[in-house]
N, C-alpha and C. Protein backbone atom coordinates (compact mmCIF):
# COMPACT_ATOMS: atom_id res chain seq x y z
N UNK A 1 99.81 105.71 117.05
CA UNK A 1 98.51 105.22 116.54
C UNK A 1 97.56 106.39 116.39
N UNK A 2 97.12 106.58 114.97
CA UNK A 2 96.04 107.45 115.07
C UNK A 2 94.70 107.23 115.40
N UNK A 3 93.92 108.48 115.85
CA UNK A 3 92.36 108.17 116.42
C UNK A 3 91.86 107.21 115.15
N UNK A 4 91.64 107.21 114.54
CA UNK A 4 91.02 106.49 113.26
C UNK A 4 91.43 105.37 113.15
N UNK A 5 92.74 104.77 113.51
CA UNK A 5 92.97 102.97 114.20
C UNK A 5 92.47 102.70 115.62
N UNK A 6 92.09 103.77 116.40
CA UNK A 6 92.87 103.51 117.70
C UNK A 6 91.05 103.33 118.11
N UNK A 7 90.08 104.29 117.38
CA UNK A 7 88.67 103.68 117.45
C UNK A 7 87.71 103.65 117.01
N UNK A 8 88.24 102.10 115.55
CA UNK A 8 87.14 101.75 114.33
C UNK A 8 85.99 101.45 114.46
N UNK A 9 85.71 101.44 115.58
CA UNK A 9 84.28 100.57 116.40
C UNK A 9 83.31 101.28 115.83
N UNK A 10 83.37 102.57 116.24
CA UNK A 10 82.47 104.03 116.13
C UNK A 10 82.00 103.89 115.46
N UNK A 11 80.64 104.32 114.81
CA UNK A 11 79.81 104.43 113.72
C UNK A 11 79.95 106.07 113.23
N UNK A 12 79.61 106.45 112.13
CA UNK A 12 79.88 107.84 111.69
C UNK A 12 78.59 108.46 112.44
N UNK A 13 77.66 108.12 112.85
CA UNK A 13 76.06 108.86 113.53
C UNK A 13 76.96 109.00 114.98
N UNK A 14 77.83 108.00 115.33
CA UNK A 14 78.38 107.90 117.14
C UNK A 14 79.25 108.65 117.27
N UNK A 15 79.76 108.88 115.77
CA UNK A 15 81.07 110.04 115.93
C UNK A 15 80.60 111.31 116.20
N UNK A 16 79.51 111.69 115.32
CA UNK A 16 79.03 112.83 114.77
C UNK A 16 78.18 113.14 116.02
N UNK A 17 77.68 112.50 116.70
CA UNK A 17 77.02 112.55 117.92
C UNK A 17 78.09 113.31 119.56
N UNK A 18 79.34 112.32 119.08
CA UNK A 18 80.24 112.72 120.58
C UNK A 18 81.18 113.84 119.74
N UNK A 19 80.98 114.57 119.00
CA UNK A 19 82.06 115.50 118.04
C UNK A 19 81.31 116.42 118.75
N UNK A 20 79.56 116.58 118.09
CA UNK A 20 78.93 117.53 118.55
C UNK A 20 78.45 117.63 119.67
N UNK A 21 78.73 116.89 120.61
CA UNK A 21 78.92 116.90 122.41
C UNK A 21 80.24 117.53 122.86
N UNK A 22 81.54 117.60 122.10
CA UNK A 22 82.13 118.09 122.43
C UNK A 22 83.58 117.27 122.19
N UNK A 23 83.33 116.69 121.97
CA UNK A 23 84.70 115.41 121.73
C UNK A 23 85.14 116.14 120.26
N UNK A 24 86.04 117.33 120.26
CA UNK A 24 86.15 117.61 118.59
C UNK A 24 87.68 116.86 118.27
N UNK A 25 88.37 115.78 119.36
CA UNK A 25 89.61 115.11 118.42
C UNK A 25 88.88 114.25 117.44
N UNK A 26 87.77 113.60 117.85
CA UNK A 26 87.12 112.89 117.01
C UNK A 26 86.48 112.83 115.27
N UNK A 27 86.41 114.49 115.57
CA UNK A 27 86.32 114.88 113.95
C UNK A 27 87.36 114.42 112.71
N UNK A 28 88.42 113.58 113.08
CA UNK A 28 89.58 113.91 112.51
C UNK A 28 89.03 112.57 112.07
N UNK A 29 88.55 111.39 112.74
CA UNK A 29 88.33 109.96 112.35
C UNK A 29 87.45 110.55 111.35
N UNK A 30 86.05 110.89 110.93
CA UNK A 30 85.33 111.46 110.23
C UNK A 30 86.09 112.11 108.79
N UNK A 31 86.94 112.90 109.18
CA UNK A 31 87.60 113.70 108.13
C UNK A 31 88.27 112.69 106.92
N UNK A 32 88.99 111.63 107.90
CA UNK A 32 89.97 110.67 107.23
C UNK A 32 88.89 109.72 106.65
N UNK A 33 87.70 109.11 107.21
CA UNK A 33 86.65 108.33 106.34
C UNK A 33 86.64 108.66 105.39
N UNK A 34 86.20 109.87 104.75
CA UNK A 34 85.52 110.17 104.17
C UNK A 34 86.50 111.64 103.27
N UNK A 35 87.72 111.79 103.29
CA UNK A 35 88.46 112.75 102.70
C UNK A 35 87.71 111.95 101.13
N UNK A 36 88.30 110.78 100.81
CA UNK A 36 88.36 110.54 99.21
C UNK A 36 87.49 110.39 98.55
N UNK A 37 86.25 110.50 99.25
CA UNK A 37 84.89 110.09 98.54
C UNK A 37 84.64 111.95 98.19
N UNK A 38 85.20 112.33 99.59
CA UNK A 38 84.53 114.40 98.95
C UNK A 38 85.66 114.84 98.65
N UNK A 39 86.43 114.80 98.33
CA UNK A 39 87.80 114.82 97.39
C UNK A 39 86.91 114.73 95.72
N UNK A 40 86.88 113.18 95.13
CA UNK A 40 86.54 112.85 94.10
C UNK A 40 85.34 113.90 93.42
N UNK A 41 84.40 113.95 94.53
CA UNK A 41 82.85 114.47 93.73
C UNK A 41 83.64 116.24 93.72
N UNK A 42 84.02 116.85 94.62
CA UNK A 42 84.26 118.55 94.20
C UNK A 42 85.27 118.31 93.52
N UNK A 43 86.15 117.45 92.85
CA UNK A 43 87.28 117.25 92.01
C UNK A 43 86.60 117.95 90.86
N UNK A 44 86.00 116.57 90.49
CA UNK A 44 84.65 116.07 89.31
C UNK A 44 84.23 117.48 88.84
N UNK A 45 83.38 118.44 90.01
CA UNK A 45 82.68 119.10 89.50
C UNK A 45 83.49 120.38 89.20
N UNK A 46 84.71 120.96 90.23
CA UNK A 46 85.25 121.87 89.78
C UNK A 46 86.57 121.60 88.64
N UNK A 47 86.91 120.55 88.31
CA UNK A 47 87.68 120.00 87.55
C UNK A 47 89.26 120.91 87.79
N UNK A 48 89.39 121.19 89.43
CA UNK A 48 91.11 122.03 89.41
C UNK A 48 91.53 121.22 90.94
N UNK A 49 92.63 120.75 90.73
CA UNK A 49 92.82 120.74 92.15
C UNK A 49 93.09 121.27 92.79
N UNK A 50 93.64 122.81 92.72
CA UNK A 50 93.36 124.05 93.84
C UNK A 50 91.62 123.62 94.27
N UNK A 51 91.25 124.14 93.41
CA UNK A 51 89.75 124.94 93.91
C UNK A 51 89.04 123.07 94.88
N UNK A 52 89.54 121.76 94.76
CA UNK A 52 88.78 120.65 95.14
C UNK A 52 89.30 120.78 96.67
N UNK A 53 90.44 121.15 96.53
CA UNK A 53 90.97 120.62 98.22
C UNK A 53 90.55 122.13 99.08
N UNK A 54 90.76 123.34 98.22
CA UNK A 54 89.71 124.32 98.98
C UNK A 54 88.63 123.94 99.14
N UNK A 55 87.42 123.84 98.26
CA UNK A 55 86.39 123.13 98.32
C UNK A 55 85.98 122.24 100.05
N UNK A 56 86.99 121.13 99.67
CA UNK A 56 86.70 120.23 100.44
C UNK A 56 87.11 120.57 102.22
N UNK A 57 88.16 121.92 102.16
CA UNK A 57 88.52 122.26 103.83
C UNK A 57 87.03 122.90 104.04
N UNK A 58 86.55 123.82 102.96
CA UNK A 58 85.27 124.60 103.76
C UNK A 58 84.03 123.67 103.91
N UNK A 59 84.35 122.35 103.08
CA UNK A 59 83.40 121.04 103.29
C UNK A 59 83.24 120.92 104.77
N UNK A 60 84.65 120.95 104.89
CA UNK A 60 84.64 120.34 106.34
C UNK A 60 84.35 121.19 107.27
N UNK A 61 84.65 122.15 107.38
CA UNK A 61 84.09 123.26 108.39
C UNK A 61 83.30 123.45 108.37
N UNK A 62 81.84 123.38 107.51
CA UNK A 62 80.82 123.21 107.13
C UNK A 62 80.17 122.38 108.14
N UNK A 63 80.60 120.91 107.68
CA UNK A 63 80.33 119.79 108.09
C UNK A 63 80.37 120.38 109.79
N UNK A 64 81.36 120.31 110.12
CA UNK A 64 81.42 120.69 111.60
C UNK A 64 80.81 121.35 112.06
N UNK A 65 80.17 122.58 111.77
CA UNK A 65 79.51 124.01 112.06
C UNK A 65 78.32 122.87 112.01
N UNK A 66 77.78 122.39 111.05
CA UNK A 66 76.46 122.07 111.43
C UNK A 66 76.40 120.44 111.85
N UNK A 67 77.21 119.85 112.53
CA UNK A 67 76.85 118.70 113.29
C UNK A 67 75.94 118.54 114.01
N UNK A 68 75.42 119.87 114.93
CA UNK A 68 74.18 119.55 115.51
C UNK A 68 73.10 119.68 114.77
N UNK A 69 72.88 119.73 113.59
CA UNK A 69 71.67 119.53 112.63
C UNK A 69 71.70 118.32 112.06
N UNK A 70 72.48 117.80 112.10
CA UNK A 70 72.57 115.88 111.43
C UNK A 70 71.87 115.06 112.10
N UNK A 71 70.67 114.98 111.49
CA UNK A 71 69.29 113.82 112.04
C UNK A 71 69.16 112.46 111.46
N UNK A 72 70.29 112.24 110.45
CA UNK A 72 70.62 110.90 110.82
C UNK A 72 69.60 110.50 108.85
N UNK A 73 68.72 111.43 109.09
CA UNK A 73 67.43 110.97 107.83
C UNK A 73 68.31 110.40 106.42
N UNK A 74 69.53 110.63 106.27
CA UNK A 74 70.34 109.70 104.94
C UNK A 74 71.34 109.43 105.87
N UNK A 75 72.60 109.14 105.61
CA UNK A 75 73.70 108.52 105.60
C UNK A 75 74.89 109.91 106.20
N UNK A 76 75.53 109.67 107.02
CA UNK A 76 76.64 110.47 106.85
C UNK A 76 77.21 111.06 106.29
N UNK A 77 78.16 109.74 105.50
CA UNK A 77 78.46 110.35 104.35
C UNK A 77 77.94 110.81 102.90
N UNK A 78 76.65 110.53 103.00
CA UNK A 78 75.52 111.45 102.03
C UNK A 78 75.22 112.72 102.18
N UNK A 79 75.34 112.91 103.52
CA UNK A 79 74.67 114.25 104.27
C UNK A 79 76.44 115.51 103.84
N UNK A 80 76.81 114.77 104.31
CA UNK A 80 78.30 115.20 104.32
C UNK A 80 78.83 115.58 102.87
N UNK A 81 78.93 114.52 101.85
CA UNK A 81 79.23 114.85 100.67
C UNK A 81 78.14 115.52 99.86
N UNK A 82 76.87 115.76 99.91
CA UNK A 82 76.01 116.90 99.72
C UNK A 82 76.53 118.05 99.68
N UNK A 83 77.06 118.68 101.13
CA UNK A 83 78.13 119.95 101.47
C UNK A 83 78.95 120.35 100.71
N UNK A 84 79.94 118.94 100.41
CA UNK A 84 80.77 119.33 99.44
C UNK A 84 80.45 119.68 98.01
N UNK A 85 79.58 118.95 97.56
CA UNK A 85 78.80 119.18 95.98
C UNK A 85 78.56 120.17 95.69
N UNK A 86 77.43 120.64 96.83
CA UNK A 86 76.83 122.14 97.24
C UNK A 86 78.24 123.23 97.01
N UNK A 87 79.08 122.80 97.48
CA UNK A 87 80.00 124.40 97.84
C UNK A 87 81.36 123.75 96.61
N UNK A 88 81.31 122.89 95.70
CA UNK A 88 82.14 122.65 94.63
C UNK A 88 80.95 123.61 93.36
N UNK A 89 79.47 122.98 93.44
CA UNK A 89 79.14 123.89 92.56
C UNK A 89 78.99 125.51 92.38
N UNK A 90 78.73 125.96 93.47
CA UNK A 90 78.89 127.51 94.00
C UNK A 90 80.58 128.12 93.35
N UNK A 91 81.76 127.28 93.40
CA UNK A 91 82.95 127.93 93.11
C UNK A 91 82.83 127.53 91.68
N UNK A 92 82.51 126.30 91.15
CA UNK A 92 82.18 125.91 89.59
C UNK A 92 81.96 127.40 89.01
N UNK A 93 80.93 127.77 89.61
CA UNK A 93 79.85 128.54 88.75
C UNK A 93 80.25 130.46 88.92
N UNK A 94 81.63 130.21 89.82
CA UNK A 94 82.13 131.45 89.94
C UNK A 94 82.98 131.93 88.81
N UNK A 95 83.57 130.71 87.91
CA UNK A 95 84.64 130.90 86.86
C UNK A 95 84.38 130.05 85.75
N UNK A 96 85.07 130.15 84.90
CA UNK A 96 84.96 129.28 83.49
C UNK A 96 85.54 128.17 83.77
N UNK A 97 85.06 126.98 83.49
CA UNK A 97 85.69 125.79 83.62
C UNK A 97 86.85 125.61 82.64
N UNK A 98 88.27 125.30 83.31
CA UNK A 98 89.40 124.83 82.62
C UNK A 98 89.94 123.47 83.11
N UNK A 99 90.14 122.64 81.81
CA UNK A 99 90.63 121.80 81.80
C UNK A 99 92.20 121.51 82.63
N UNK A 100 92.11 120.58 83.31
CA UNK A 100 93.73 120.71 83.83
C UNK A 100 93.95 119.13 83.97
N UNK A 101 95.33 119.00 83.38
CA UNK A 101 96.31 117.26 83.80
C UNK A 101 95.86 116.99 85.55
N UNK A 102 95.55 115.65 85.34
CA UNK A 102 95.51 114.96 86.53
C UNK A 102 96.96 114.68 87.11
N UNK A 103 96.84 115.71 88.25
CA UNK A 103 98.45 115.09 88.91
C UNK A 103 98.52 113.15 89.04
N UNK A 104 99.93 113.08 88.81
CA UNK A 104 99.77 111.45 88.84
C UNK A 104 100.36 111.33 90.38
N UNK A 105 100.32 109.95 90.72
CA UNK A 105 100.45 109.93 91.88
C UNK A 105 102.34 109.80 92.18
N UNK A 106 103.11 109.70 93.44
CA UNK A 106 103.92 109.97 93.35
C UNK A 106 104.92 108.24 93.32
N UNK A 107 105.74 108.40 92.90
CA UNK A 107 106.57 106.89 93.19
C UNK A 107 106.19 105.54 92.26
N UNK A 108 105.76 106.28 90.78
CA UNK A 108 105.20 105.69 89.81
C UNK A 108 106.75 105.63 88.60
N UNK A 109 106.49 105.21 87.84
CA UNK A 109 107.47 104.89 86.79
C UNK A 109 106.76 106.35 85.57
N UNK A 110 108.38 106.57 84.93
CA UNK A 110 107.82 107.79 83.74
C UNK A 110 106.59 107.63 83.06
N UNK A 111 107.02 106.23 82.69
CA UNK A 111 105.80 105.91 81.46
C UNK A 111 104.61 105.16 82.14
N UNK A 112 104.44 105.32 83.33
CA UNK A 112 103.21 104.98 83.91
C UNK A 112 102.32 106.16 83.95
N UNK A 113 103.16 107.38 84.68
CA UNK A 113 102.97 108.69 84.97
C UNK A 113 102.47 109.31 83.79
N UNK A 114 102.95 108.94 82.27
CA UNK A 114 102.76 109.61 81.21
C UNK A 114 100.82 108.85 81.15
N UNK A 115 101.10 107.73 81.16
CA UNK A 115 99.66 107.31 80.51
C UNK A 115 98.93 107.27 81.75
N UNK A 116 99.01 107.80 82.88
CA UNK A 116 97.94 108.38 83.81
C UNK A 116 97.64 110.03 83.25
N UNK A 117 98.69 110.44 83.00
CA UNK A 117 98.46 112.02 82.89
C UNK A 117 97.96 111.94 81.42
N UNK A 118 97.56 110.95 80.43
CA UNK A 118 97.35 111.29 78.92
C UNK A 118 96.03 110.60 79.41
N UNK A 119 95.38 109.90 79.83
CA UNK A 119 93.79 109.31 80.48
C UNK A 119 93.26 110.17 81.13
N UNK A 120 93.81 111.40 82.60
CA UNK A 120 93.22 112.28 83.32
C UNK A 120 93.02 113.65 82.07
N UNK A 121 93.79 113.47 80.98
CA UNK A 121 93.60 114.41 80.22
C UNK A 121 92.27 114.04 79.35
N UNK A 122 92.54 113.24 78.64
CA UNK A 122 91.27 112.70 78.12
C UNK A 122 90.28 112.48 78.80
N UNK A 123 89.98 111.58 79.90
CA UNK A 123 88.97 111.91 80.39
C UNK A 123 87.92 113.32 80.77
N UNK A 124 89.15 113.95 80.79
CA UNK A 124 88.67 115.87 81.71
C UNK A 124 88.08 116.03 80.28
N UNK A 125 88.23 116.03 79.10
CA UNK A 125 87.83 116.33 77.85
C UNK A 125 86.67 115.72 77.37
N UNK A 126 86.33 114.56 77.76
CA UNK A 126 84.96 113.91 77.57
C UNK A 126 84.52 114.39 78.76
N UNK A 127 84.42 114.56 80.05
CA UNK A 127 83.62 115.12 80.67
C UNK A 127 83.00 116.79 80.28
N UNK A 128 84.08 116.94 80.26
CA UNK A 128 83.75 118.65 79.87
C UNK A 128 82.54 118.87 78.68
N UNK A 129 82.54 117.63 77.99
CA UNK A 129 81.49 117.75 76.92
C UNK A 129 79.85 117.57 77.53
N UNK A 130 79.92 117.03 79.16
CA UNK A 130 78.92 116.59 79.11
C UNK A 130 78.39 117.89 80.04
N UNK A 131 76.83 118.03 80.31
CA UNK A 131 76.85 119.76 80.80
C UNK A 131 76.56 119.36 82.33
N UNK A 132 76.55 120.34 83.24
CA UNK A 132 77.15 119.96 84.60
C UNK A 132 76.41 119.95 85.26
N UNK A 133 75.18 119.74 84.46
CA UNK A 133 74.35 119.00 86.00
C UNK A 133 74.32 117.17 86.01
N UNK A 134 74.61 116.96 84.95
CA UNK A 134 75.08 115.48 84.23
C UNK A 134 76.04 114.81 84.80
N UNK A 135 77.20 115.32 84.78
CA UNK A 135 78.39 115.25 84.67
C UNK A 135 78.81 115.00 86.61
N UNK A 136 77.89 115.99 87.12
CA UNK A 136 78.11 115.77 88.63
C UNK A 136 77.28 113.82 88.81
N UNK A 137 76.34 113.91 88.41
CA UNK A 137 74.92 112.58 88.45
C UNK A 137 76.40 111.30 88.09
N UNK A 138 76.67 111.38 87.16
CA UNK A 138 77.31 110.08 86.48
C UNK A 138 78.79 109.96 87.68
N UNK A 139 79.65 111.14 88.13
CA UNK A 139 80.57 111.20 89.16
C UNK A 139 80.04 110.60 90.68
N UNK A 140 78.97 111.02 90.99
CA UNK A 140 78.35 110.51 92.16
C UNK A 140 78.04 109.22 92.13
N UNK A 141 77.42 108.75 90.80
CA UNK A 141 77.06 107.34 91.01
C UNK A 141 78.43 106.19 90.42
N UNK A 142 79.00 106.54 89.28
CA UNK A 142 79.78 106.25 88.83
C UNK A 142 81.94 106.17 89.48
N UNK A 143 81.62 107.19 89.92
CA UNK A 143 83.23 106.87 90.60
C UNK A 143 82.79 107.06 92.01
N UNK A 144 81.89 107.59 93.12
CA UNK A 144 82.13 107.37 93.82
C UNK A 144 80.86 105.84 94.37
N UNK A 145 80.31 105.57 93.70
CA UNK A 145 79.08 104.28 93.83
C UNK A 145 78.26 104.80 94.79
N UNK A 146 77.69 105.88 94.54
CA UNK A 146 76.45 106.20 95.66
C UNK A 146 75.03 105.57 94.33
N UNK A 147 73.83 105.31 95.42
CA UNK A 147 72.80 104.82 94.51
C UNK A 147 72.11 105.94 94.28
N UNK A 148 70.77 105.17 93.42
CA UNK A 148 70.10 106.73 92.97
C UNK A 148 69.54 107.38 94.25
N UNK A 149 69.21 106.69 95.35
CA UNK A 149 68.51 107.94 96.32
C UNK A 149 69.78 108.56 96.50
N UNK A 150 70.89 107.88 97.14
CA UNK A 150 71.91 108.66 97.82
C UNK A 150 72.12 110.29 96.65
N UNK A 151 72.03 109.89 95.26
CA UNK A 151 72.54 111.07 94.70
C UNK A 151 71.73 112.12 94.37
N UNK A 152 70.31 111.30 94.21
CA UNK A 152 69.10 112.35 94.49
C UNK A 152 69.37 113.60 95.31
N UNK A 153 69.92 113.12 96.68
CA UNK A 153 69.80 113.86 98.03
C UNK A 153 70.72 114.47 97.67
N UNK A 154 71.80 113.89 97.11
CA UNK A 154 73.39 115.21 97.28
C UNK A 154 72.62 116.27 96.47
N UNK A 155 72.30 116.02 94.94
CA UNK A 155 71.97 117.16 94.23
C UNK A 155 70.48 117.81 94.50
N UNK A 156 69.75 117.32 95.38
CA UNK A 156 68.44 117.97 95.47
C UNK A 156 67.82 117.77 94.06
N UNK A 157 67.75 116.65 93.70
CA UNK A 157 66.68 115.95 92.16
C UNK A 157 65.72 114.81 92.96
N UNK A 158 64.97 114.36 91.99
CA UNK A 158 64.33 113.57 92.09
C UNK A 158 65.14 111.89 91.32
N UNK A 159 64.76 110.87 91.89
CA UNK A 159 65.48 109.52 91.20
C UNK A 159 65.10 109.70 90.33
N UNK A 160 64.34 109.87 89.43
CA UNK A 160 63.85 109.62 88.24
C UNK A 160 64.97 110.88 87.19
N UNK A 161 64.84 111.91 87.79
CA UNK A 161 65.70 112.62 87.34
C UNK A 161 66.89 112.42 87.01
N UNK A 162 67.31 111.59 88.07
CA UNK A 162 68.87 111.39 88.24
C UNK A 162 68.80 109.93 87.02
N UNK A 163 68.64 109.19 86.84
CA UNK A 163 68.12 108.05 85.80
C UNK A 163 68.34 108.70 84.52
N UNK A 164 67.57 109.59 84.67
CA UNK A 164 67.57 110.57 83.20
C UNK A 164 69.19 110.83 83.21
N UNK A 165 69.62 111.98 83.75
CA UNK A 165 71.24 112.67 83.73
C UNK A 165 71.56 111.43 83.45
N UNK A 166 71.62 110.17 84.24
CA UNK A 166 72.96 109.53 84.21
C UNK A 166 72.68 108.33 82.99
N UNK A 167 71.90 108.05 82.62
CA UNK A 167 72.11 108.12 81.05
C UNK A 167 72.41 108.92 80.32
N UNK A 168 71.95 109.98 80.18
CA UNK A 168 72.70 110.70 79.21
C UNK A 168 74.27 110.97 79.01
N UNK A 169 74.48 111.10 80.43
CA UNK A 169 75.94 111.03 80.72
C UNK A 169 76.91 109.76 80.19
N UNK A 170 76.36 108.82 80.69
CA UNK A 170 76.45 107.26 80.22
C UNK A 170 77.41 107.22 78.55
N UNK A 171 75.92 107.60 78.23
CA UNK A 171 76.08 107.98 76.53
C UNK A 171 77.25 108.41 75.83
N UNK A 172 77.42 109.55 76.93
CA UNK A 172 78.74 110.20 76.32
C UNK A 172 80.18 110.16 76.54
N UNK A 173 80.19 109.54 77.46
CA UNK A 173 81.85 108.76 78.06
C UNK A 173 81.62 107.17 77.59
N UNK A 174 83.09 107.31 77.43
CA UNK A 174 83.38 105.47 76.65
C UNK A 174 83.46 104.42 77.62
N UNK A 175 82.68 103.26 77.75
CA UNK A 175 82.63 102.58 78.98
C UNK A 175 84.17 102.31 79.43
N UNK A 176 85.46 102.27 78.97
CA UNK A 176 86.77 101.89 79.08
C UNK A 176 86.92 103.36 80.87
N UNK A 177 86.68 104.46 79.35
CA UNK A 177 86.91 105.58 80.21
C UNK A 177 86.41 105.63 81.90
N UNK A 178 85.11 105.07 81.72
CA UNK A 178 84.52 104.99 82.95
C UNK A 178 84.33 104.21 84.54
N UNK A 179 85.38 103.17 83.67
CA UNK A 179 85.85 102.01 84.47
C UNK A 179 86.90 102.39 85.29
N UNK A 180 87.62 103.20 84.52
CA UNK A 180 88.83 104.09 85.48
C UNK A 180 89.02 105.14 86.22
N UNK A 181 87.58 105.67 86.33
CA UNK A 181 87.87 107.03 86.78
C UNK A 181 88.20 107.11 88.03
N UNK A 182 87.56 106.25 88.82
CA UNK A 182 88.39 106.00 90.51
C UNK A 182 90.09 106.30 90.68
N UNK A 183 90.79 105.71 89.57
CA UNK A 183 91.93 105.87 89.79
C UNK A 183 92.65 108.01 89.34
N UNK A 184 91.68 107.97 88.55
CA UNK A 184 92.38 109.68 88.25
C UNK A 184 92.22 110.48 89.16
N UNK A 185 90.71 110.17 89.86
CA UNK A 185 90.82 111.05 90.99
C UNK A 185 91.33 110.44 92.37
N UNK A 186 92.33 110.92 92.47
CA UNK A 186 93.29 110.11 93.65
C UNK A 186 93.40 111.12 94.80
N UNK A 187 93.25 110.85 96.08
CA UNK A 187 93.67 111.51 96.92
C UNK A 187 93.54 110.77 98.42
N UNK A 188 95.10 110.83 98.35
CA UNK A 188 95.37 109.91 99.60
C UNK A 188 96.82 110.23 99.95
N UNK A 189 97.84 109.74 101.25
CA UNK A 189 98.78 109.48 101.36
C UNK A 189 99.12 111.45 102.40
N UNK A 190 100.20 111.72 101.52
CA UNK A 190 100.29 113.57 102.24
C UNK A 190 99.14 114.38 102.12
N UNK A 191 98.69 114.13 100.99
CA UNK A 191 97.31 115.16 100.36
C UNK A 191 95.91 114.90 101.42
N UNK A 192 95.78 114.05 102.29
CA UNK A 192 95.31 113.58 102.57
C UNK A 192 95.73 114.10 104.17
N UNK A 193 96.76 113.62 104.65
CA UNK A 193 97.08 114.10 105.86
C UNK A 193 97.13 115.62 106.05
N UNK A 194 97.45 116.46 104.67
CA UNK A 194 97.68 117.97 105.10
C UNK A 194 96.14 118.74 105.04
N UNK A 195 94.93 117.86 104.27
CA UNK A 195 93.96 118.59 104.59
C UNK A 195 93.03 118.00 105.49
N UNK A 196 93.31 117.03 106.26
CA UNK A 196 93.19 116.74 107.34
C UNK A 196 93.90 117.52 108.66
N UNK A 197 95.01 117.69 108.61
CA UNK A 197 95.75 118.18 109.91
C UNK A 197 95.04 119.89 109.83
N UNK A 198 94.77 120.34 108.35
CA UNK A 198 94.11 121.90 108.51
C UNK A 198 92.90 122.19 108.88
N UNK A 199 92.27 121.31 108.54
CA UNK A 199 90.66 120.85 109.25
C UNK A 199 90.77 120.92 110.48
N UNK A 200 91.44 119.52 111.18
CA UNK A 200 91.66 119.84 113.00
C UNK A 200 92.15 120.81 113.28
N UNK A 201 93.25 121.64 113.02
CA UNK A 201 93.62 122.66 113.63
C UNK A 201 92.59 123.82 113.80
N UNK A 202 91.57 123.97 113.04
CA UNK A 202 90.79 125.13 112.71
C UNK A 202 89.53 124.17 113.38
N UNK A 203 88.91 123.14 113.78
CA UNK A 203 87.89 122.27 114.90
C UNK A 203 88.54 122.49 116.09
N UNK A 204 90.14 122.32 116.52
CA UNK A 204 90.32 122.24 117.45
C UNK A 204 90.62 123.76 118.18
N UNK A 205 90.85 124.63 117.47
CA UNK A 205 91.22 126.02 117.72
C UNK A 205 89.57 126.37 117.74
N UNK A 206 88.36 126.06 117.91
CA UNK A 206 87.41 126.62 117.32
C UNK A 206 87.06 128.10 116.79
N UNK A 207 87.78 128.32 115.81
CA UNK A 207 87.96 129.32 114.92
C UNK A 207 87.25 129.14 113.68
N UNK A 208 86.19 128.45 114.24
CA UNK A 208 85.14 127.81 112.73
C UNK A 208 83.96 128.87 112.84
């Protein structure tokens, strides 16, 4: 049984509270909450899956390093996926954005696999059109369902701002397209356990 069945009770403020007291197996329940929501948004913005699941380990070490600064003033996982946004746009902005096939998931049929990988393609191609401060606004609210404050806070805008982007964004992806994007960005199952188990090892070694 893993910590994350073994104790659902916890609230993410109760975790984040006995992590940064010293309880660091606990980080791992935290990690597993919340892998696919900061998975999706540094996916989104760096559009590679090298650079998302890097992204998302220094998310987490991040996250950890500053647990004792988490005052609770948004959401956990607001505070948390902020980090990741923050340090997906910093590597964004280190290289030229390239388009890349959405790995499909594994234990799918050919021609399922084909028309996941011909949608993650298309989609990456209408996003790419839209410019990236947009493009993050419509991902935050749109595949992962944060509201306008929550996304305000990740990107440091104002709601009104964010209203603005995510219409515009709106505009430019086809509502079909947008209905699906939850499914392209996938990350769960091994992908999931191996950047989890590298996270704890590097909390529990405190080598952070």
């Amino acid at each position: 049984m893993t910590l994350a069945v073994a104790v659902p009770e916890l609230t993410d403020d109760e975790l984040a509270t006995r992590v940064a007291g010293g309880e660091r197996e606990l980080f791992e329940i935290l990690v597993r909450r919340h892998n696919q929501r900061m998975y999706r948004a540094a996916r989104a913005i760096t559009r590679s899956d090298v650079d998302a699941e890097d992204v998302l380990q220094q998310a987490w070490l991040d996250v950890f390093r500053n647990l004792g600064r988490f005052r609770g003033d948004s959401s956990f996982a607001t505070w948390a996926t902020r980090i990741a946004v923050n340090e997906a746009i910093a590597v964004a902005r280190k290289r030229p954005l390239i388009a890349e096939a959405t790995d499909a998931p594994s234990g799918v049929t050919p021609e399922l696999e084909l028309d996941r990988a011909q949608l993650g393609a298309l989609l990456e191609r209408c996003l790419a059109t839209i410019p990236q401060g947009n493009r993050e606004v419509i991902v935050l609210r749109d595949v992962l369902e944060m509201n306008t404050a929550e996304t305000a806070t990740c990107l440091g805008l104002s709601e009104e701002a964010v209203r603005v982007r995510l219409h515009r964004a709106r505009a430019s992806v086809a509502a079909a397209l947008t209905e699906t994007m939850s499914d392209v960005y996938r990350f769960d199952g091994a992908r999931c356990d191996r950047i989890t188990a590298t996270v704890m090892r590097s909390v529990l070694d405190a080598a952070v």
